[in-house]
PDB file of N, CA and C in Angstrom:
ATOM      1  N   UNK A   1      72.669 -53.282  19.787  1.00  0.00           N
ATOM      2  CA  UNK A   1      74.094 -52.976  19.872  1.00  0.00           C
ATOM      3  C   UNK A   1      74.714 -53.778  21.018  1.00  0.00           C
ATOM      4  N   UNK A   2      76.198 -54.747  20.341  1.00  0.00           N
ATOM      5  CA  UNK A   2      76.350 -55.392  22.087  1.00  0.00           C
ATOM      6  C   UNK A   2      77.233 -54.334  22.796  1.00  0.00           C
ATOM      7  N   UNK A   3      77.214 -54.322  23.876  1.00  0.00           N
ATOM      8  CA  UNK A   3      77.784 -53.818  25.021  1.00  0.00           C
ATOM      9  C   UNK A   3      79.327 -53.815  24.896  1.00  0.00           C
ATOM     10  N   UNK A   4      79.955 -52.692  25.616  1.00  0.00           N
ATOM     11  CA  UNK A   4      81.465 -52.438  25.840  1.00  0.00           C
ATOM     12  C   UNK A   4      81.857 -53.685  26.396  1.00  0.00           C
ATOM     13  N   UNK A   5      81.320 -53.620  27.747  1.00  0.00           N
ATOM     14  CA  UNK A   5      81.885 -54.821  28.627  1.00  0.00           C
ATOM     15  C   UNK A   5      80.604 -55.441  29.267  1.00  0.00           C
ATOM     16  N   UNK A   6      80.059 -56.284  28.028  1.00  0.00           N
ATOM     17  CA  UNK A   6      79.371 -57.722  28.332  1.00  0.00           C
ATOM     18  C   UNK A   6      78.939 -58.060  29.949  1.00  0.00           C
ATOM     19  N   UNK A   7      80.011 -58.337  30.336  1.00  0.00           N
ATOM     20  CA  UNK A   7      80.464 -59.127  31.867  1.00  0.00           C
ATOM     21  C   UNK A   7      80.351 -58.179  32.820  1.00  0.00           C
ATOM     22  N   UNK A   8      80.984 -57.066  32.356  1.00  0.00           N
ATOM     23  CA  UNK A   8      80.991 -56.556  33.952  1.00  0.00           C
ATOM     24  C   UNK A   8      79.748 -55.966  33.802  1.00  0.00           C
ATOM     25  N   UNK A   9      78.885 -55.358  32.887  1.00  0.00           N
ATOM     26  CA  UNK A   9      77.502 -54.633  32.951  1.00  0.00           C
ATOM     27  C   UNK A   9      76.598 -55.937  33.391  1.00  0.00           C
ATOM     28  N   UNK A  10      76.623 -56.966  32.957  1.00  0.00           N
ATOM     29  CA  UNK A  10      75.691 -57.934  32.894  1.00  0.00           C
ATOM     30  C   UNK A  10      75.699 -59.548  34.023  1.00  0.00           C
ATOM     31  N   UNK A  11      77.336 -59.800  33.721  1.00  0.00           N
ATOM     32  CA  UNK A  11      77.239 -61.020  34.596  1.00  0.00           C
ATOM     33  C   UNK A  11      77.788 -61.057  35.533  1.00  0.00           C
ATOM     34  N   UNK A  12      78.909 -59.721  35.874  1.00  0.00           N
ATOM     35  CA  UNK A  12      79.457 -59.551  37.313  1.00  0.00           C
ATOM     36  C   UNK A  12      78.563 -58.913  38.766  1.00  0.00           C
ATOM     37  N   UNK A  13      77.447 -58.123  37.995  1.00  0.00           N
ATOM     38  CA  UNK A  13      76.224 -57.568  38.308  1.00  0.00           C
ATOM     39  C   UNK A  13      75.498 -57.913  38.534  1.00  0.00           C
ATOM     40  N   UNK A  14      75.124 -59.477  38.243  1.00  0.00           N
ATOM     41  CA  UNK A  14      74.059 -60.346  38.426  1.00  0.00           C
ATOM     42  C   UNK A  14      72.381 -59.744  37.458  1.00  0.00           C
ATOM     43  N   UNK A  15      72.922 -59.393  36.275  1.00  0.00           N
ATOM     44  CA  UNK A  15      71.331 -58.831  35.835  1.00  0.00           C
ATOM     45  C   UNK A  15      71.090 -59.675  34.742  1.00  0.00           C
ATOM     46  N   UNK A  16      71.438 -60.537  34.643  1.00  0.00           N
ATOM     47  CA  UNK A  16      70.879 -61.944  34.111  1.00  0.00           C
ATOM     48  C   UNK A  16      71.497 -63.269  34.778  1.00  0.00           C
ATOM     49  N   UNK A  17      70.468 -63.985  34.416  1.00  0.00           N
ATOM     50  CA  UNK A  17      70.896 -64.899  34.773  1.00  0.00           C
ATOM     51  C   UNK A  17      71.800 -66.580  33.881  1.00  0.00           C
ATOM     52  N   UNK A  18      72.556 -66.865  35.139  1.00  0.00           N
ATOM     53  CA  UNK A  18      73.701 -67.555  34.130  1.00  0.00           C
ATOM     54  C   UNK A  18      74.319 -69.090  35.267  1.00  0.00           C
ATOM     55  N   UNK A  19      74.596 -69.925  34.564  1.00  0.00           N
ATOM     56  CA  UNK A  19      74.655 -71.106  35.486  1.00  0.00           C
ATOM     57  C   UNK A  19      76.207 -71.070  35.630  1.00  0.00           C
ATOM     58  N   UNK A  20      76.574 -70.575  37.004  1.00  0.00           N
ATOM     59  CA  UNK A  20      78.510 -70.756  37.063  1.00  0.00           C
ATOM     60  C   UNK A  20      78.600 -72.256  37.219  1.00  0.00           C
ATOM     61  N   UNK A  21      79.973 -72.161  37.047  1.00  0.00           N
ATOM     62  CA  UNK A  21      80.449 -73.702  37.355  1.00  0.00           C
ATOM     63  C   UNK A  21      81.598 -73.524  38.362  1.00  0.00           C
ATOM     64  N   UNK A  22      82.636 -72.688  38.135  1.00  0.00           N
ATOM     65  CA  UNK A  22      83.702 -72.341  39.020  1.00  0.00           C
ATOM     66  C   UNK A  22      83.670 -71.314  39.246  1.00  0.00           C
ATOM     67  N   UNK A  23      84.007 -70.731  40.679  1.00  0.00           N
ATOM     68  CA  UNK A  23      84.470 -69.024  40.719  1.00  0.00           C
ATOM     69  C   UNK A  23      85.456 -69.522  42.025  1.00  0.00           C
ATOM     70  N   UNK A  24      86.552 -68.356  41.462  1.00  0.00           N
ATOM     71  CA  UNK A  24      87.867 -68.109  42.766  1.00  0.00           C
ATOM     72  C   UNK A  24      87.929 -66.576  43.141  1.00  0.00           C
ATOM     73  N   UNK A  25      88.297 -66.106  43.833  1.00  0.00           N
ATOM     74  CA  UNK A  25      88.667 -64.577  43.809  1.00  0.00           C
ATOM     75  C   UNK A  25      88.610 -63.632  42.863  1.00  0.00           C
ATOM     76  N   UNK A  26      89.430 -64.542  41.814  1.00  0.00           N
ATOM     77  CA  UNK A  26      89.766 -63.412  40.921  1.00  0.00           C
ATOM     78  C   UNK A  26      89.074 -63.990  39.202  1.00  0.00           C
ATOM     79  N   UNK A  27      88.224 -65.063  39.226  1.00  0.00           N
ATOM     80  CA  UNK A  27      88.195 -65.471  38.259  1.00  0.00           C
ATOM     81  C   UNK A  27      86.676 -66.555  38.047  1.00  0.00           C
ATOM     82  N   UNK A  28      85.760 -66.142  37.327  1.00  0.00           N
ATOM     83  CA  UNK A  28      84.532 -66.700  37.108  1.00  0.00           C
ATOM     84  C   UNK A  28      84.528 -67.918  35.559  1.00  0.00           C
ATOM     85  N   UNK A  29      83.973 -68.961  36.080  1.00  0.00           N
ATOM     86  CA  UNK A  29      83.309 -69.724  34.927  1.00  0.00           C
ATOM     87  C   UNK A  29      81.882 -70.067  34.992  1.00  0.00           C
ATOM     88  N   UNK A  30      81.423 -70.233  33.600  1.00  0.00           N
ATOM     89  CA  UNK A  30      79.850 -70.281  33.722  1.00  0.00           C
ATOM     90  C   UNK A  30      79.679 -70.672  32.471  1.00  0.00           C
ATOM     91  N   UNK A  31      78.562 -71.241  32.315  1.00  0.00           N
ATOM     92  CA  UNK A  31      77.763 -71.734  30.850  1.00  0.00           C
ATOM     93  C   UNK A  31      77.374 -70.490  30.216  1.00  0.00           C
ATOM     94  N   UNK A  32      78.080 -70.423  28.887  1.00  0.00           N
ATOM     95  CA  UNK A  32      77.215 -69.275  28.251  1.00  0.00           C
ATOM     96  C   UNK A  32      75.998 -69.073  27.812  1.00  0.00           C
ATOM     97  N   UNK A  33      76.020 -67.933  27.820  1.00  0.00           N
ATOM     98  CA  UNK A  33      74.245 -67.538  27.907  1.00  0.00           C
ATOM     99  C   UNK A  33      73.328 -67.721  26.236  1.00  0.00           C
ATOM    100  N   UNK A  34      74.724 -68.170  25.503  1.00  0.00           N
ATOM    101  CA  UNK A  34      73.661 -68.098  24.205  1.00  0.00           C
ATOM    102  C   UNK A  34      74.391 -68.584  23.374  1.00  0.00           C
ATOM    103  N   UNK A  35      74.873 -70.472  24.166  1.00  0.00           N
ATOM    104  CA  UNK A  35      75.753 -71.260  23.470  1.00  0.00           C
ATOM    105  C   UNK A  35      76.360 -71.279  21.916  1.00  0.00           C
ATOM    106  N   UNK A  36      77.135 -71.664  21.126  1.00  0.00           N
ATOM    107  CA  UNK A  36      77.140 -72.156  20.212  1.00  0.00           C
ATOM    108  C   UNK A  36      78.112 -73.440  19.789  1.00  0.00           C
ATOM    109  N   UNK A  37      78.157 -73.835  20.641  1.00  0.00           N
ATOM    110  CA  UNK A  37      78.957 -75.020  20.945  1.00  0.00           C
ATOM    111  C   UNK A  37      77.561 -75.836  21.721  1.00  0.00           C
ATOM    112  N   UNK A  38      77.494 -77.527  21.774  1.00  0.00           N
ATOM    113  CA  UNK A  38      77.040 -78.364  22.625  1.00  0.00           C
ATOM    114  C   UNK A  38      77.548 -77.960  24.195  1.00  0.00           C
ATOM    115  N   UNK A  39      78.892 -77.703  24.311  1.00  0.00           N
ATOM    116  CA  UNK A  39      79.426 -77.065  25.818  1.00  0.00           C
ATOM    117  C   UNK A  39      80.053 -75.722  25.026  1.00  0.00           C
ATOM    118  N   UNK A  40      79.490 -74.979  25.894  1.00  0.00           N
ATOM    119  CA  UNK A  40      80.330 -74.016  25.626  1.00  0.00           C
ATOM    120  C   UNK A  40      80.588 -73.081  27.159  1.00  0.00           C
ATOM    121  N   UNK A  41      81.462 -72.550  27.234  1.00  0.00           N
ATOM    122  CA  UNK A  41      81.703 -72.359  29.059  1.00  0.00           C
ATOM    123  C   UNK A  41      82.951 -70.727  28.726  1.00  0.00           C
ATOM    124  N   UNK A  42      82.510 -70.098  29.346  1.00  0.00           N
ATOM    125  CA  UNK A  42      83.329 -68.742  29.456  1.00  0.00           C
ATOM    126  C   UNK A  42      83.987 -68.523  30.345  1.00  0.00           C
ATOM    127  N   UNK A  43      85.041 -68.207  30.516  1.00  0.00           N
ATOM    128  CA  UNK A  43      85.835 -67.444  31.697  1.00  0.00           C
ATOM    129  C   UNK A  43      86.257 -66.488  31.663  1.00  0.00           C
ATOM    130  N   UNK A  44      86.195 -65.759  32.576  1.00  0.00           N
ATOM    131  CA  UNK A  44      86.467 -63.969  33.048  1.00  0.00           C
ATOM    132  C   UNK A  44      86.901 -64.045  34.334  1.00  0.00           C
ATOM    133  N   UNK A  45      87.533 -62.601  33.786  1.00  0.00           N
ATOM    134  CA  UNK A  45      88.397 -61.933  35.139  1.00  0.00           C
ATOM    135  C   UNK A  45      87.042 -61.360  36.061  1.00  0.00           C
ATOM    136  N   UNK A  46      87.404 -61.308  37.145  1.00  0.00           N
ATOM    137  CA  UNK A  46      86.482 -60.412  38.105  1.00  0.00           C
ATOM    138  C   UNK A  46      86.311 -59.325  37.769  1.00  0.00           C
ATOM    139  N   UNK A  47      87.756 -58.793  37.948  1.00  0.00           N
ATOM    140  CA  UNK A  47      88.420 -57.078  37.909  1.00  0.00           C
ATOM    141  C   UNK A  47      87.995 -57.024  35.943  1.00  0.00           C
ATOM    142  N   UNK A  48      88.153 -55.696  36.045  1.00  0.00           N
ATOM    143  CA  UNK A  48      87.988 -55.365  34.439  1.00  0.00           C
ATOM    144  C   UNK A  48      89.485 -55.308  33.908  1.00  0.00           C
ATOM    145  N   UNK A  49      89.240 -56.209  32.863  1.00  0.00           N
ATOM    146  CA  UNK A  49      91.293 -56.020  32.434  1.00  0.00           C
ATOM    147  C   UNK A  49      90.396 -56.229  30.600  1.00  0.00           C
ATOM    148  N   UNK A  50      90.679 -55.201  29.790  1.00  0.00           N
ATOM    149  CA  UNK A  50      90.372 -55.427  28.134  1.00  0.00           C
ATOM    150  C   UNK A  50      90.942 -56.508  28.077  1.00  0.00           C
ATOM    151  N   UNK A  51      91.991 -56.950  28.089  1.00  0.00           N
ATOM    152  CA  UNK A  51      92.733 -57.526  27.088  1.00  0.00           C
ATOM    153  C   UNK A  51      94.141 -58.702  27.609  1.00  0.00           C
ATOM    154  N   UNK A  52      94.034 -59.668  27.080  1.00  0.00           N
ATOM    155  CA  UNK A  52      95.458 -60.637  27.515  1.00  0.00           C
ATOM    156  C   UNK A  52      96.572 -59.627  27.723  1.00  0.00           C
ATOM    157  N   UNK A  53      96.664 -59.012  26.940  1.00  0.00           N
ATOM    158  CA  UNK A  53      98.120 -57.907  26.770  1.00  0.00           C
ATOM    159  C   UNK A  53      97.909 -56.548  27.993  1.00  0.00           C
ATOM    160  N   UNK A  54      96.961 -56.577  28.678  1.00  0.00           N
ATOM    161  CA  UNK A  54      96.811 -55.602  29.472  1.00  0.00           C
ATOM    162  C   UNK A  54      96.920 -56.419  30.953  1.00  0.00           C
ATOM    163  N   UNK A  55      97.152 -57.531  30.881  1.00  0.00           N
ATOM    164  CA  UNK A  55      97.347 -58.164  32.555  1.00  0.00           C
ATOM    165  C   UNK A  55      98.489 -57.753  33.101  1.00  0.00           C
ATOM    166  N   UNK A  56      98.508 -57.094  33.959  1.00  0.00           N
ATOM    167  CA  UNK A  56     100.053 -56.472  34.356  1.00  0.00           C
ATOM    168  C   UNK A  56     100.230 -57.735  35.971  1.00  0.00           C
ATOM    169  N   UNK A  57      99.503 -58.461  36.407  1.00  0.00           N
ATOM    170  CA  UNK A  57      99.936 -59.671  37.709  1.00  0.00           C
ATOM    171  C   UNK A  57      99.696 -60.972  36.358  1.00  0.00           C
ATOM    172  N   UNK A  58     100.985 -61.303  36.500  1.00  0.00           N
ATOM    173  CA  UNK A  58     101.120 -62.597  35.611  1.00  0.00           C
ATOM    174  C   UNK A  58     100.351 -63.748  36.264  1.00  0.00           C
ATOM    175  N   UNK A  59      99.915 -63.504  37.572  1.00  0.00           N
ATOM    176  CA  UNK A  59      99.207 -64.464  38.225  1.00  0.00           C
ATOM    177  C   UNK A  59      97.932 -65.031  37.741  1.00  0.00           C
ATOM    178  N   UNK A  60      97.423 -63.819  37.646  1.00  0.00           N
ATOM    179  CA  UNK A  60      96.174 -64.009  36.927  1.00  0.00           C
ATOM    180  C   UNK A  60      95.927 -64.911  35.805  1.00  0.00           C
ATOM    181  N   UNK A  61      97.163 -65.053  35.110  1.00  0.00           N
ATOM    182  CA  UNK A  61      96.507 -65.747  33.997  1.00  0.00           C
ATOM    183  C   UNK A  61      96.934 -66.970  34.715  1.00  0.00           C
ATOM    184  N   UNK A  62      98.063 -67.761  35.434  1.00  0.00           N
ATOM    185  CA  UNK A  62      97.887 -69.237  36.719  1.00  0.00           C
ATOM    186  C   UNK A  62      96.646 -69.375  36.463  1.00  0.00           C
ATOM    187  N   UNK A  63      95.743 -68.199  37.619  1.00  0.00           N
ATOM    188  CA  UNK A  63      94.776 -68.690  37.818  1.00  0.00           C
ATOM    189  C   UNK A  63      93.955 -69.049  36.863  1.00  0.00           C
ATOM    190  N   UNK A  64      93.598 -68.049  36.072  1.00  0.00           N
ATOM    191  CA  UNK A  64      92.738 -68.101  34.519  1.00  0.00           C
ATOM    192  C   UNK A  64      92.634 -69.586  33.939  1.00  0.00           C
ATOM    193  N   UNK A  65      93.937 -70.114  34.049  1.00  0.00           N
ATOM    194  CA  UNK A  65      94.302 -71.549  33.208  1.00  0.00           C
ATOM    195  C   UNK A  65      93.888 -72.287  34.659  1.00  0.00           C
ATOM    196  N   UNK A  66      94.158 -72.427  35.858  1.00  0.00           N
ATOM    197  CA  UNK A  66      93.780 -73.180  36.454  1.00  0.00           C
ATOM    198  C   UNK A  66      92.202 -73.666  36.552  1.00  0.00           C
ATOM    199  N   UNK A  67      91.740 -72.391  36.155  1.00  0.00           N
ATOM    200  CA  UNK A  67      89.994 -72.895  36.736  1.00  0.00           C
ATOM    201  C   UNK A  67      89.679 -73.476  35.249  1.00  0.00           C
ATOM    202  N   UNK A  68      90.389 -73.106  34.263  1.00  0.00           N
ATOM    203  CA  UNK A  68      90.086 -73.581  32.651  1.00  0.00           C
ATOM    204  C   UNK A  68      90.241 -75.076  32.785  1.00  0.00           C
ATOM    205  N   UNK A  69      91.837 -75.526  33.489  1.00  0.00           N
ATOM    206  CA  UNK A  69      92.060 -77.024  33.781  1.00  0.00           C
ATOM    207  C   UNK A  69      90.969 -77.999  34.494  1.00  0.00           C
ATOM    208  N   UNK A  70      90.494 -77.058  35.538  1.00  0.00           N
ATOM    209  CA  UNK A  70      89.098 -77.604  36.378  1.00  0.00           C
ATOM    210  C   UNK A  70      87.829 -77.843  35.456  1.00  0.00           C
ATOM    211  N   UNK A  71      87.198 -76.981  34.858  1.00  0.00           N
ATOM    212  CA  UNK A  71      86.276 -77.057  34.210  1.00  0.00           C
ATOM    213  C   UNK A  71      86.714 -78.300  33.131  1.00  0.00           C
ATOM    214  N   UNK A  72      88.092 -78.089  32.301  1.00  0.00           N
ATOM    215  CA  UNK A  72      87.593 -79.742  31.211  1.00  0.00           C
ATOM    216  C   UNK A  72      87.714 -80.546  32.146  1.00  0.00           C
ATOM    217  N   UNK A  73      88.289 -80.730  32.979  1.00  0.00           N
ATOM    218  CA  UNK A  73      88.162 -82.130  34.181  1.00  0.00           C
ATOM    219  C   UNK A  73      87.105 -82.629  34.715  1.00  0.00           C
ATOM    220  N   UNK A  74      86.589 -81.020  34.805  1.00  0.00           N
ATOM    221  CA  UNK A  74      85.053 -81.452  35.671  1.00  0.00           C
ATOM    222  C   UNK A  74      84.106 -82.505  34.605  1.00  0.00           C
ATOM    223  N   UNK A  75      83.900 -81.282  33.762  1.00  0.00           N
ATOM    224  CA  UNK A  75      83.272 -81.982  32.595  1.00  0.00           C
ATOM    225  C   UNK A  75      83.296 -82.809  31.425  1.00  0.00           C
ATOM    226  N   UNK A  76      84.886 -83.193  31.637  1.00  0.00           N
ATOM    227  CA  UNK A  76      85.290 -85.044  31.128  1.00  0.00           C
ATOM    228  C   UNK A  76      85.702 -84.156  29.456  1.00  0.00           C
ATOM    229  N   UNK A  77      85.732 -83.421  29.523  1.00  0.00           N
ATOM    230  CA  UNK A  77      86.090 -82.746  27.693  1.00  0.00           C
ATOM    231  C   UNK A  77      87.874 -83.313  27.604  1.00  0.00           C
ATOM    232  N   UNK A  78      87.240 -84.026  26.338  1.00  0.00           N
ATOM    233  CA  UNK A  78      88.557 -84.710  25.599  1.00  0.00           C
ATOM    234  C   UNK A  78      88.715 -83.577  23.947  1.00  0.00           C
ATOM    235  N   UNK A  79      87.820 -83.608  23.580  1.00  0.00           N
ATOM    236  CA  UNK A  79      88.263 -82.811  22.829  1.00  0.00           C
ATOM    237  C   UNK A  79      87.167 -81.287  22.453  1.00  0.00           C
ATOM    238  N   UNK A  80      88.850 -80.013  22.569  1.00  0.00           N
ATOM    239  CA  UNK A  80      87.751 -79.059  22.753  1.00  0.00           C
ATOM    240  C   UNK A  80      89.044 -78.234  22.701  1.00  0.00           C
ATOM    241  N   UNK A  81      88.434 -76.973  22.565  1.00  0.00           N
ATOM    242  CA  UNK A  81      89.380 -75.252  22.187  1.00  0.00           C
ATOM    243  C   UNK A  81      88.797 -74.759  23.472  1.00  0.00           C
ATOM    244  N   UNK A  82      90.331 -73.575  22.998  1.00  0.00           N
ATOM    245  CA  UNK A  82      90.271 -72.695  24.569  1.00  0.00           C
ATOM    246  C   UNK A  82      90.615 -71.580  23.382  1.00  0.00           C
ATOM    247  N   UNK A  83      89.575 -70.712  23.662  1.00  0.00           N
ATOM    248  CA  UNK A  83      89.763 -69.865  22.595  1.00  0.00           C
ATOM    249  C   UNK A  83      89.495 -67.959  23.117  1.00  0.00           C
ATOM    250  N   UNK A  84      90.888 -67.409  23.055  1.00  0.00           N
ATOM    251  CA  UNK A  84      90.740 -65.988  23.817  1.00  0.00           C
ATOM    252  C   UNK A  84      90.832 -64.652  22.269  1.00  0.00           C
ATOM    253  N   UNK A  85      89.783 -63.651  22.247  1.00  0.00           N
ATOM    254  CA  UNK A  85      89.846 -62.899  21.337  1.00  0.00           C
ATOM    255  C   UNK A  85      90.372 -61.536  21.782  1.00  0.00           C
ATOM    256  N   UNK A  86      91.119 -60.366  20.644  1.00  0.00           N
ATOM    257  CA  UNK A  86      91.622 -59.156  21.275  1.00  0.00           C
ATOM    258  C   UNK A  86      90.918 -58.699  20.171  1.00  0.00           C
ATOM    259  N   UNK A  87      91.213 -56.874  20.590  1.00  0.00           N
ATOM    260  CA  UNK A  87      91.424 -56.361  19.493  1.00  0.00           C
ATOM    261  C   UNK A  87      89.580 -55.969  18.569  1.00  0.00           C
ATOM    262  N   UNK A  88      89.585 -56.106  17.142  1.00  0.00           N
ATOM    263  CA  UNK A  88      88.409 -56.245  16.700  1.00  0.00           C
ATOM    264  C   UNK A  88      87.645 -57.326  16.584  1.00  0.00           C
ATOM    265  N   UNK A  89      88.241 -58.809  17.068  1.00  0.00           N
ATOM    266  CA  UNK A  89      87.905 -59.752  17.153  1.00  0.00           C
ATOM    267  C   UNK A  89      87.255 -60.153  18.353  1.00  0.00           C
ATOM    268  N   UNK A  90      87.439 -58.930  19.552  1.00  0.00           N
ATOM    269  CA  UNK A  90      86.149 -59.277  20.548  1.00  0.00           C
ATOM    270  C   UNK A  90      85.201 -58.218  20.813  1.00  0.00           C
ATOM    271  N   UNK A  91      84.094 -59.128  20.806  1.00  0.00           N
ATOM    272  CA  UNK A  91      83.053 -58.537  21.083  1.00  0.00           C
ATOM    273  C   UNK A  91      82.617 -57.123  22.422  1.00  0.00           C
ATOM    274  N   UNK A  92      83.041 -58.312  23.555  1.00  0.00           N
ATOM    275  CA  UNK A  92      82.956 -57.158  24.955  1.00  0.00           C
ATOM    276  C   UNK A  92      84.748 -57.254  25.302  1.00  0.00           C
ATOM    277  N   UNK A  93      84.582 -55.884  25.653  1.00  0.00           N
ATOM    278  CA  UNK A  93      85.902 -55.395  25.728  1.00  0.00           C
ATOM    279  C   UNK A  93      86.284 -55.951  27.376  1.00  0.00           C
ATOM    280  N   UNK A  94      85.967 -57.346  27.481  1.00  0.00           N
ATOM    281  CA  UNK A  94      86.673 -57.944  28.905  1.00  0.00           C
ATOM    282  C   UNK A  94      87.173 -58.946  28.750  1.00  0.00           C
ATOM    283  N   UNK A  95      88.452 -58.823  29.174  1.00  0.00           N
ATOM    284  CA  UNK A  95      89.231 -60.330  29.346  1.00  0.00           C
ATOM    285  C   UNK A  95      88.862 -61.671  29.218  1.00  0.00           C
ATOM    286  N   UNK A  96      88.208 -62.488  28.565  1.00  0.00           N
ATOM    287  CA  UNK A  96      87.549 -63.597  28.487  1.00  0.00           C
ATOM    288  C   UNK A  96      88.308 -65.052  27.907  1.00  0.00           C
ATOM    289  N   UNK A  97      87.557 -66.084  27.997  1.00  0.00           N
ATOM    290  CA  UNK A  97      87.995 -67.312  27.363  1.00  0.00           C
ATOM    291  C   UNK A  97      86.766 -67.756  27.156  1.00  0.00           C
ATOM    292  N   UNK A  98      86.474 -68.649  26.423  1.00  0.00           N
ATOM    293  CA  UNK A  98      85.700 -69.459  25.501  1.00  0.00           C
ATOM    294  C   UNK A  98      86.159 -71.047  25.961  1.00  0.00           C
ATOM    295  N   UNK A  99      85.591 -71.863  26.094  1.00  0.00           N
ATOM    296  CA  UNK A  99      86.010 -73.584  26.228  1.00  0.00           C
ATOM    297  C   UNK A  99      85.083 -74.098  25.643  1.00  0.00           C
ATOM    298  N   UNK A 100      85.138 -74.162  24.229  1.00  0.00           N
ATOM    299  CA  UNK A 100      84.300 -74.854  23.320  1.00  0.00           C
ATOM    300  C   UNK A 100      84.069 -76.471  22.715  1.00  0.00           C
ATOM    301  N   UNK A 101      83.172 -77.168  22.978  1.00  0.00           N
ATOM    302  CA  UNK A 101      83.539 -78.550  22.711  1.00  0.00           C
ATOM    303  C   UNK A 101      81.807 -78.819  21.833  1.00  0.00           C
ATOM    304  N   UNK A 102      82.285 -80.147  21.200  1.00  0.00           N
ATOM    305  CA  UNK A 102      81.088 -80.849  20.554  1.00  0.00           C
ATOM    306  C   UNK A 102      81.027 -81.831  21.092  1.00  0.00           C
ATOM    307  N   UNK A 103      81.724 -82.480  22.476  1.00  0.00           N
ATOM    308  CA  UNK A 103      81.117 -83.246  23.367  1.00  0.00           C
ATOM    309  C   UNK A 103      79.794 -83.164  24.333  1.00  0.00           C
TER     310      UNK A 103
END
């Protein structure tokens, strides 16, 4: 069965292990743990927020997109999705992004 919240039981917790690439205050990136993309790279909130529609500091999502901007830069991605799910369409009930590429 997967988990409510993925992230905060598992990768905010440190009980697996996972290769970050960026972290700010409020906002983690890392290689996912069980790719399906050639790159595939996740981002999360620190804090527990379900859902895009539940961010009540508009800041957060600045930041969210800023470390998203860092990561394709870092890693030279020309072409690639930024892909955020709600609703029954996500899995763990935490705020996330996806940066999926076949580069």
């Amino acid at each position: 069965m997967e988990s409510q919240d993925f992230y905060c039981e598992y990768i905010l917790n440190n009980k697996i292990e996972f290769s970050k690439i960026k972290e700010t205050d409020n906002v983690l990136a890392y290689y996912h743990t069980k790719p399906s993309y050639k790159t595939h790279v996740v981002v999360i909130t620190k804090e527990h927020i379900t859902a895009l529609s539940e961010i009540k500091d508009l800041n957060i999502i600045r930041e969210i997109f800023e470390v998203i901007l860092q990561v394709v830069k870092e890693l030279n991605l020309t072409d690639y999705k930024v892909i955020n799910n709600s609703g029954k369409y996500q899995d763990s009930k935490h705020l996330h992004f996806h940066i999926v590429s076949d580069n």
